[in-house]
C-alpha atoms as a PDB file:
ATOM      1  CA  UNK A   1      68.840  -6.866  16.879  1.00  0.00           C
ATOM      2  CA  UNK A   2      68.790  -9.696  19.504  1.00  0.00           C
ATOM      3  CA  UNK A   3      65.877  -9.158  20.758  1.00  0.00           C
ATOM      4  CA  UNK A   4      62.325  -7.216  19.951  1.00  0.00           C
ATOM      5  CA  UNK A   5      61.746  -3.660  19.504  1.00  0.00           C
ATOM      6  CA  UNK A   6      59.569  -1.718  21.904  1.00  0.00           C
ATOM      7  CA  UNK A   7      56.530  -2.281  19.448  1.00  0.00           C
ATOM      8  CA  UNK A   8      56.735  -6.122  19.146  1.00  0.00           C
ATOM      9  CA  UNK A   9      57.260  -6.239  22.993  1.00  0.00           C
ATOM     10  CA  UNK A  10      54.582  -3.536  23.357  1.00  0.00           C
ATOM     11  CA  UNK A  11      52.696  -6.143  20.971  1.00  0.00           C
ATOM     12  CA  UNK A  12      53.616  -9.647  22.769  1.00  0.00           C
ATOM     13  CA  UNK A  13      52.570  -8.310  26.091  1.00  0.00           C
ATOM     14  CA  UNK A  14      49.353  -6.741  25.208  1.00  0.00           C
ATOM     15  CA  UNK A  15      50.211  -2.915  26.187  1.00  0.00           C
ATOM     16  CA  UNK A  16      50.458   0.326  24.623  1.00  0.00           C
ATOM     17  CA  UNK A  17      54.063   1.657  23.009  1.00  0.00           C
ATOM     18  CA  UNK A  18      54.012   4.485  25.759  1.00  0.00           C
ATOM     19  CA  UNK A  19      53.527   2.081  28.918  1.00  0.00           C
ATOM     20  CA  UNK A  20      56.655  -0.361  27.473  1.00  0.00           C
ATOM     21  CA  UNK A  21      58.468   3.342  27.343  1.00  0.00           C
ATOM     22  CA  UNK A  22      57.923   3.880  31.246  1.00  0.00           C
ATOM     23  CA  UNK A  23      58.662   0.401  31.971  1.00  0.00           C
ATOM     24  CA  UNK A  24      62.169   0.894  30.024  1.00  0.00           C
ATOM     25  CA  UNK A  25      62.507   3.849  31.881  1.00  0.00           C
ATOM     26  CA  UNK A  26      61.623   2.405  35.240  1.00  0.00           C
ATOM     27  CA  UNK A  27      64.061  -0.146  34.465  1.00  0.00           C
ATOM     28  CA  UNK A  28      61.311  -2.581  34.696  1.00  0.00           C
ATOM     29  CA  UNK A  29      62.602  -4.382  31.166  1.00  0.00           C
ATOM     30  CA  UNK A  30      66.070  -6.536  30.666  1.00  0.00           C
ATOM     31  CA  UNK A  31      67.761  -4.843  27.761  1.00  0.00           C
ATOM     32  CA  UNK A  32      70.329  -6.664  25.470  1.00  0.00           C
ATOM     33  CA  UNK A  33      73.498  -4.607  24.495  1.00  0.00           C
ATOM     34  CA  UNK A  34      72.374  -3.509  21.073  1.00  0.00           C
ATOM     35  CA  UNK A  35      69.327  -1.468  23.277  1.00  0.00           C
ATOM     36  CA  UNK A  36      66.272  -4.492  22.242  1.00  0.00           C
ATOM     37  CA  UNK A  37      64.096  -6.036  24.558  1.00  0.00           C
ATOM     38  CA  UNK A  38      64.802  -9.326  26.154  1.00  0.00           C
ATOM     39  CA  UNK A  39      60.917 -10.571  26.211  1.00  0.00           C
ATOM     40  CA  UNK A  40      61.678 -13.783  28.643  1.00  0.00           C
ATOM     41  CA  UNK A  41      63.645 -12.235  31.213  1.00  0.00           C
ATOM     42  CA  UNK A  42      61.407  -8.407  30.635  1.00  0.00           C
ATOM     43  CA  UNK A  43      58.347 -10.872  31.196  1.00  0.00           C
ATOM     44  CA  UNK A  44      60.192 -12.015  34.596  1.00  0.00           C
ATOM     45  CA  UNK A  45      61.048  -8.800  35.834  1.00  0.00           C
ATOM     46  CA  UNK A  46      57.880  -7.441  35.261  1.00  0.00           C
ATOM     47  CA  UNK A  47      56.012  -9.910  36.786  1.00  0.00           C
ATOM     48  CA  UNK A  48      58.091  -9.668  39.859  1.00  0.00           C
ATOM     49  CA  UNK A  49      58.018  -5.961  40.023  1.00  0.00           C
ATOM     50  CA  UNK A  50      54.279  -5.223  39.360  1.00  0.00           C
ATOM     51  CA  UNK A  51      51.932  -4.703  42.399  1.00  0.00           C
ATOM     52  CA  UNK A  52      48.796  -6.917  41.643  1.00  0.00           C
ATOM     53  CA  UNK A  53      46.295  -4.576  42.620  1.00  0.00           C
ATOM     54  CA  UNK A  54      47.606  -2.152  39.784  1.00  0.00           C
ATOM     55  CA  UNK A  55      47.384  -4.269  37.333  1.00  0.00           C
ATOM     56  CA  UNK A  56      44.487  -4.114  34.765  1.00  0.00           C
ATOM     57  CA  UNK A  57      42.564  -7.340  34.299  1.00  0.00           C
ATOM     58  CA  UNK A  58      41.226  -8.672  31.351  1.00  0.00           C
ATOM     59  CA  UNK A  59      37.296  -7.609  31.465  1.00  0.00           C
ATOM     60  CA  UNK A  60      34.607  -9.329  29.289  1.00  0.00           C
ATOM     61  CA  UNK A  61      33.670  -7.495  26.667  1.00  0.00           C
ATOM     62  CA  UNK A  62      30.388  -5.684  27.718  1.00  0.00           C
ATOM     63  CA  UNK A  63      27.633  -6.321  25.697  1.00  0.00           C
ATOM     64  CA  UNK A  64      24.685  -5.516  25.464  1.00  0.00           C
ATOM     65  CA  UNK A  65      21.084  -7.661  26.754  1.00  0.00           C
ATOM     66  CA  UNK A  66      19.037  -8.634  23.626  1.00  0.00           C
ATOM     67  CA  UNK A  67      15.388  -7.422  24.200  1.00  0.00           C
ATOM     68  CA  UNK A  68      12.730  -9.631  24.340  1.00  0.00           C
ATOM     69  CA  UNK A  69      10.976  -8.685  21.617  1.00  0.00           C
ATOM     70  CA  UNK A  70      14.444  -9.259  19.599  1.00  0.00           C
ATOM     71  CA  UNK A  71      14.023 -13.021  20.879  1.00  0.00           C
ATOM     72  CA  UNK A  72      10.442 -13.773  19.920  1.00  0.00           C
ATOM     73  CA  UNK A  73      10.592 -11.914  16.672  1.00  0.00           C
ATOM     74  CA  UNK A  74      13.661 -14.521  15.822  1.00  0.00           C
ATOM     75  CA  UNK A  75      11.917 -17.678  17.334  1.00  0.00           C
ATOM     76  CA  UNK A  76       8.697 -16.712  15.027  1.00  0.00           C
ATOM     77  CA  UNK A  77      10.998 -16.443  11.689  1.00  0.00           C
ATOM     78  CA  UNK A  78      12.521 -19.675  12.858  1.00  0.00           C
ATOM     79  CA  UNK A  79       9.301 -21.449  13.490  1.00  0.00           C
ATOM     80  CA  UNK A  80       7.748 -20.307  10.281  1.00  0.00           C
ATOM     81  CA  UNK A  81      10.421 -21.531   8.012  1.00  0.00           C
ATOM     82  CA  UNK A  82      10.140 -24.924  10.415  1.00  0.00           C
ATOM     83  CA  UNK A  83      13.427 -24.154  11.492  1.00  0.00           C
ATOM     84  CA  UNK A  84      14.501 -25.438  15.541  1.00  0.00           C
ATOM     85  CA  UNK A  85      12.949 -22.574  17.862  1.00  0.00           C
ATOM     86  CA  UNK A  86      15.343 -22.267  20.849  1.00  0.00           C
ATOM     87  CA  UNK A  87      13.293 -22.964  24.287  1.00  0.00           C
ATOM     88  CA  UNK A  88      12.039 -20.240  26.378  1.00  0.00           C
ATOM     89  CA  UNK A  89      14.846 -18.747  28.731  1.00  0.00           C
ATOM     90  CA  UNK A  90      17.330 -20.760  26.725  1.00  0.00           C
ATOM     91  CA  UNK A  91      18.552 -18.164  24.470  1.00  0.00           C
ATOM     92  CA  UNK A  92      19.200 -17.660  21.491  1.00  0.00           C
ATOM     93  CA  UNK A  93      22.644 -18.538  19.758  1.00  0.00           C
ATOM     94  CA  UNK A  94      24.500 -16.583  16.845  1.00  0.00           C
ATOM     95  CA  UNK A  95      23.472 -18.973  14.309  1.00  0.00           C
ATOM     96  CA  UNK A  96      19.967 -19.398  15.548  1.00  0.00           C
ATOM     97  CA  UNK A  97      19.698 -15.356  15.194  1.00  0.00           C
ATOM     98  CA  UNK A  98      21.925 -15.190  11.781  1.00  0.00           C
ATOM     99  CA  UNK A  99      19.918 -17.626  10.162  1.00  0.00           C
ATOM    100  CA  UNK A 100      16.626 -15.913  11.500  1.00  0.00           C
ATOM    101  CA  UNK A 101      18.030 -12.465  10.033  1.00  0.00           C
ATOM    102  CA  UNK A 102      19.011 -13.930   6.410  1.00  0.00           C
ATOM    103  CA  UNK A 103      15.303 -15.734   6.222  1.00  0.00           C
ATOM    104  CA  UNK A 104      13.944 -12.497   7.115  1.00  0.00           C
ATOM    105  CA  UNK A 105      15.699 -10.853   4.364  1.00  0.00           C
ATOM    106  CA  UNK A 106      15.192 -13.448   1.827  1.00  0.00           C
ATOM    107  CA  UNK A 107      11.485 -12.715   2.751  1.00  0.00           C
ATOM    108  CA  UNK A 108      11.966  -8.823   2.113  1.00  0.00           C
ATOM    109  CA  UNK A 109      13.426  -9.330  -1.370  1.00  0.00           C
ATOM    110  CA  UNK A 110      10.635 -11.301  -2.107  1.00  0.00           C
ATOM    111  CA  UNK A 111       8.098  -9.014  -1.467  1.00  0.00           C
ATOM    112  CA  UNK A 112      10.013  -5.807  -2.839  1.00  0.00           C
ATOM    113  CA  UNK A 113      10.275  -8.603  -6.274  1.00  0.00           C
ATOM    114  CA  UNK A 114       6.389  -9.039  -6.041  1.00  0.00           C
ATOM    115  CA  UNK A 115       5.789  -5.365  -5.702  1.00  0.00           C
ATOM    116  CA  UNK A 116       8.145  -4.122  -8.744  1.00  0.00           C
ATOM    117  CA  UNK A 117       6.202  -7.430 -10.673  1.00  0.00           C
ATOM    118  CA  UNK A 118       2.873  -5.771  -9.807  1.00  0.00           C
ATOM    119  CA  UNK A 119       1.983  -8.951  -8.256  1.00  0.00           C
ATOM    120  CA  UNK A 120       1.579  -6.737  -4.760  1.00  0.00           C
ATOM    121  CA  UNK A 121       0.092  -3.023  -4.199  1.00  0.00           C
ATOM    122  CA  UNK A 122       0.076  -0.979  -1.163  1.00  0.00           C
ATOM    123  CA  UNK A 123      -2.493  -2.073   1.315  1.00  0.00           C
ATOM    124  CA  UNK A 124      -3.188   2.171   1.576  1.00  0.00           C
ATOM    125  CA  UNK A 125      -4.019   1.429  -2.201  1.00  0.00           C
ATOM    126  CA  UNK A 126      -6.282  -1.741  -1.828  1.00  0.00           C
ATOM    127  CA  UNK A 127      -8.130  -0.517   0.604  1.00  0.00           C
ATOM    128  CA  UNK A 128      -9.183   2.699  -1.423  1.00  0.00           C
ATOM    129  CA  UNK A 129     -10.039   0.313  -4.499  1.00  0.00           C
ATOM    130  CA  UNK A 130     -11.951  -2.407  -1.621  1.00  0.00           C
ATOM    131  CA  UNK A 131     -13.662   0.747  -0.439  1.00  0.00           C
ATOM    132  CA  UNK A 132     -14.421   2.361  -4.287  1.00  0.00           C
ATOM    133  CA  UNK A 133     -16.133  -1.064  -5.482  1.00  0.00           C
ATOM    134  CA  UNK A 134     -18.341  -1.223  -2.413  1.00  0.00           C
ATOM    135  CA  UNK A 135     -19.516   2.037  -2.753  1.00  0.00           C
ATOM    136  CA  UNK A 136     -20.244   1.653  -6.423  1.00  0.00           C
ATOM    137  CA  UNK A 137     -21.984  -1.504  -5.461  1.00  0.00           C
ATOM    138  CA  UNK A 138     -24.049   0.095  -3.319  1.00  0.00           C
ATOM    139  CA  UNK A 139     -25.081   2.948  -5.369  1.00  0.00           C
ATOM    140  CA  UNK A 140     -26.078   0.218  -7.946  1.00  0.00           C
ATOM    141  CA  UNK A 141     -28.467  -1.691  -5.606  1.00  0.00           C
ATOM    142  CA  UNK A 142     -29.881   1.805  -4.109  1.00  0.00           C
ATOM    143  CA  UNK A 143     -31.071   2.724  -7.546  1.00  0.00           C
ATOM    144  CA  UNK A 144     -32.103  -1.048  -8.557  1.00  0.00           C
ATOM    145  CA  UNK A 145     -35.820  -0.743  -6.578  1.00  0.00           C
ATOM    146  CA  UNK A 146     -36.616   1.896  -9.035  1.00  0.00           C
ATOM    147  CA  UNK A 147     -35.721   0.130 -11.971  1.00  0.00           C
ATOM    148  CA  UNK A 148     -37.225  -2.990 -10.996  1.00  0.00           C
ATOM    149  CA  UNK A 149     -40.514  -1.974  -9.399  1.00  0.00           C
ATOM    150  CA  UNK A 150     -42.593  -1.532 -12.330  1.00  0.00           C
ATOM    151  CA  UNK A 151     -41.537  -4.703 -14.080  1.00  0.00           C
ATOM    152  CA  UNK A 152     -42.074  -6.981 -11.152  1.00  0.00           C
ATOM    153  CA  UNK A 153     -45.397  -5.245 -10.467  1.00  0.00           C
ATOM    154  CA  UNK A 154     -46.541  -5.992 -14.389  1.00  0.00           C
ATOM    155  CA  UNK A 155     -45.173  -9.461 -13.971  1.00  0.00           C
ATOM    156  CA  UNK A 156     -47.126 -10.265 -10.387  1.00  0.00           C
ATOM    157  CA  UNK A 157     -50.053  -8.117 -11.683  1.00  0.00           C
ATOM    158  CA  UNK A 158     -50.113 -10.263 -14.688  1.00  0.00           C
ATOM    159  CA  UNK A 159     -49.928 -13.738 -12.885  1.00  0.00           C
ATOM    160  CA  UNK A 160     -52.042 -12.858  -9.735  1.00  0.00           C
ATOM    161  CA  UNK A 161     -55.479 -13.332  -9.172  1.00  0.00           C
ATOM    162  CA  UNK A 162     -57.708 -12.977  -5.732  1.00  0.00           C
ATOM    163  CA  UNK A 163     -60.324 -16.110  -4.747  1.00  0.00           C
ATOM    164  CA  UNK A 164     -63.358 -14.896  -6.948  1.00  0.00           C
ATOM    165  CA  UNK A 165     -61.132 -14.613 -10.113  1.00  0.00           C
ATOM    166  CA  UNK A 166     -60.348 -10.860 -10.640  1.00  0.00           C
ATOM    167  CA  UNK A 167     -57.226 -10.177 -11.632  1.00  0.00           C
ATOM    168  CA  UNK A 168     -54.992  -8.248  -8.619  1.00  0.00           C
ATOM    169  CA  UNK A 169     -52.801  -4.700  -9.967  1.00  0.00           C
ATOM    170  CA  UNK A 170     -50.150  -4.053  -7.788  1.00  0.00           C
ATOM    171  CA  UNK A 171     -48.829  -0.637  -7.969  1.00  0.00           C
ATOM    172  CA  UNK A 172     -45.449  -0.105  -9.099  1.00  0.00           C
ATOM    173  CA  UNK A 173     -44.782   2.621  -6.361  1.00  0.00           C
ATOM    174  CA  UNK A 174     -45.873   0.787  -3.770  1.00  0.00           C
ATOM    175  CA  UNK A 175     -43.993  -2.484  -5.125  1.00  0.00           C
ATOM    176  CA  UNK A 176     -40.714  -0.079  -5.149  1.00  0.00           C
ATOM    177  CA  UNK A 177     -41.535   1.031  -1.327  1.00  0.00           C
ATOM    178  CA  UNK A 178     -41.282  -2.624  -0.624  1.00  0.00           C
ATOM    179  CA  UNK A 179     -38.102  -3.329  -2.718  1.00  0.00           C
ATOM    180  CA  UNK A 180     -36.398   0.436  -1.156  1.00  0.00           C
ATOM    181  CA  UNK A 181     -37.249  -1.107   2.531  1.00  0.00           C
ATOM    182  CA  UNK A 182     -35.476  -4.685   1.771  1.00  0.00           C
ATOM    183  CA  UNK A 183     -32.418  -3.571  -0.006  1.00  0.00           C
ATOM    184  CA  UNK A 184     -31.726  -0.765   2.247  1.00  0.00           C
ATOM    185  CA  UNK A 185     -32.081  -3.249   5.606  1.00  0.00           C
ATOM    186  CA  UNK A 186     -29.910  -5.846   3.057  1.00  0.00           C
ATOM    187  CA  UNK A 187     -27.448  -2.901   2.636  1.00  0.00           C
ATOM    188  CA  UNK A 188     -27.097  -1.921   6.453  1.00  0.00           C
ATOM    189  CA  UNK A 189     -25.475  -5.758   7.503  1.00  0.00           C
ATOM    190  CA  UNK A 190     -23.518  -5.193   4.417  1.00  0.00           C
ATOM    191  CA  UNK A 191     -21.922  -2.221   5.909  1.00  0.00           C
ATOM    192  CA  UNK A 192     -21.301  -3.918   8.715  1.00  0.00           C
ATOM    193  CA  UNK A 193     -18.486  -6.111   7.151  1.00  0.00           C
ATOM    194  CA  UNK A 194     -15.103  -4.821   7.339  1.00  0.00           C
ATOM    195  CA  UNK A 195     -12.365  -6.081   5.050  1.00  0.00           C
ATOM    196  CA  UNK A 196      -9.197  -6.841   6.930  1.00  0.00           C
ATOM    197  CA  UNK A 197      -6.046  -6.938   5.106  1.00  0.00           C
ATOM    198  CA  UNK A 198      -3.847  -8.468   7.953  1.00  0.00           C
END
């Protein structure tokens, strides 16, 4: 063969095997002897028998716009690894994004390392152990007043005296009154505090 078959032509012009049929058809296409394409002089023809406005023009590839939460999340992963952040409006470039995307999942085998360690929990699972402790805590200083209230009062009874001399007995209820009041006020801006596992 002289010259190319309908599939390399099809190939070298950029167009489907069924549209260089219809152009051989049409006679659009110089033909050597042996029944292959002559690509120079088909190229010619063609180009001199094609109306313009039929013609399909290369488009640009359509893509997609990048949200702009897409944008900041990859500026953030750049700036935390200290990495150039590109400016706002500027865009962000392929390598700029790539790089952000492998950092991010360098970060994500980290943690799923920690976690099968048992260097990390669940924060579902701290927070049930945070909130367990506190309570126990709690019930401990709740019950504490009673415990306490008839040593302290022994101890102040045994150590106090008023002007004239005479020793002063403090009651160990009333002592524990006292203590309940304080601890419970002490455990009210204790509840107040909530751990936050951000």
């Amino acid at each position: 063969m002289r010259g190319m078959s309908e599939r390399q032509y099809a190939a070298h012009v950029g167009l489907s095997r069924g549209a260089i049929q219809k152009a051989k058809t049409a006679e659009r296409l110089v033909l050597y002897p042996d029944g292959s394409i002559n690509a120079a002089a088909s190229d010619a023809r063609r180009a001199e028998t094609t109306d313009p406005s039929k013609t399909r023009k290369p488009t640009a590839p359509k893509l997609k716009p990048v949200p702009e939460a897409a944008v900041a999340a990859v500026g953030d992963t750049l700036r935390k690894q200290g990495l150039a952040v590109p400016a706002v409006g500027g865009g962000t470039t392929f390598l700029q994004a790539k790089t952000a995307n492998e950092v991010l999942k360098a970060q994500e085998r980290r943690i799923r390392l920690q976690k099968l360690k048992g260097e990390l929990i669940e924060r579902a699972r701290a927070l049930a152990l945070v909130f367990r402790l506190a309570r126990e805590e709690r019930d401990t200083w709740v019950t504490w007043p009673a415990r306490a209230a008839a040593l302290m009062a022994a101890e102040l009874s045994a150590s106090c005296s008023d002007a004239t001399g005479r020793q002063i007995i403090v009651e160990p209820a009333a002592m524990q009154k006292v203590l309940e009041r304080h601890v419970r006020a002490h455990l009210d801006e204790l509840a107040e505090v909530r751990p936050d596992f951000r």
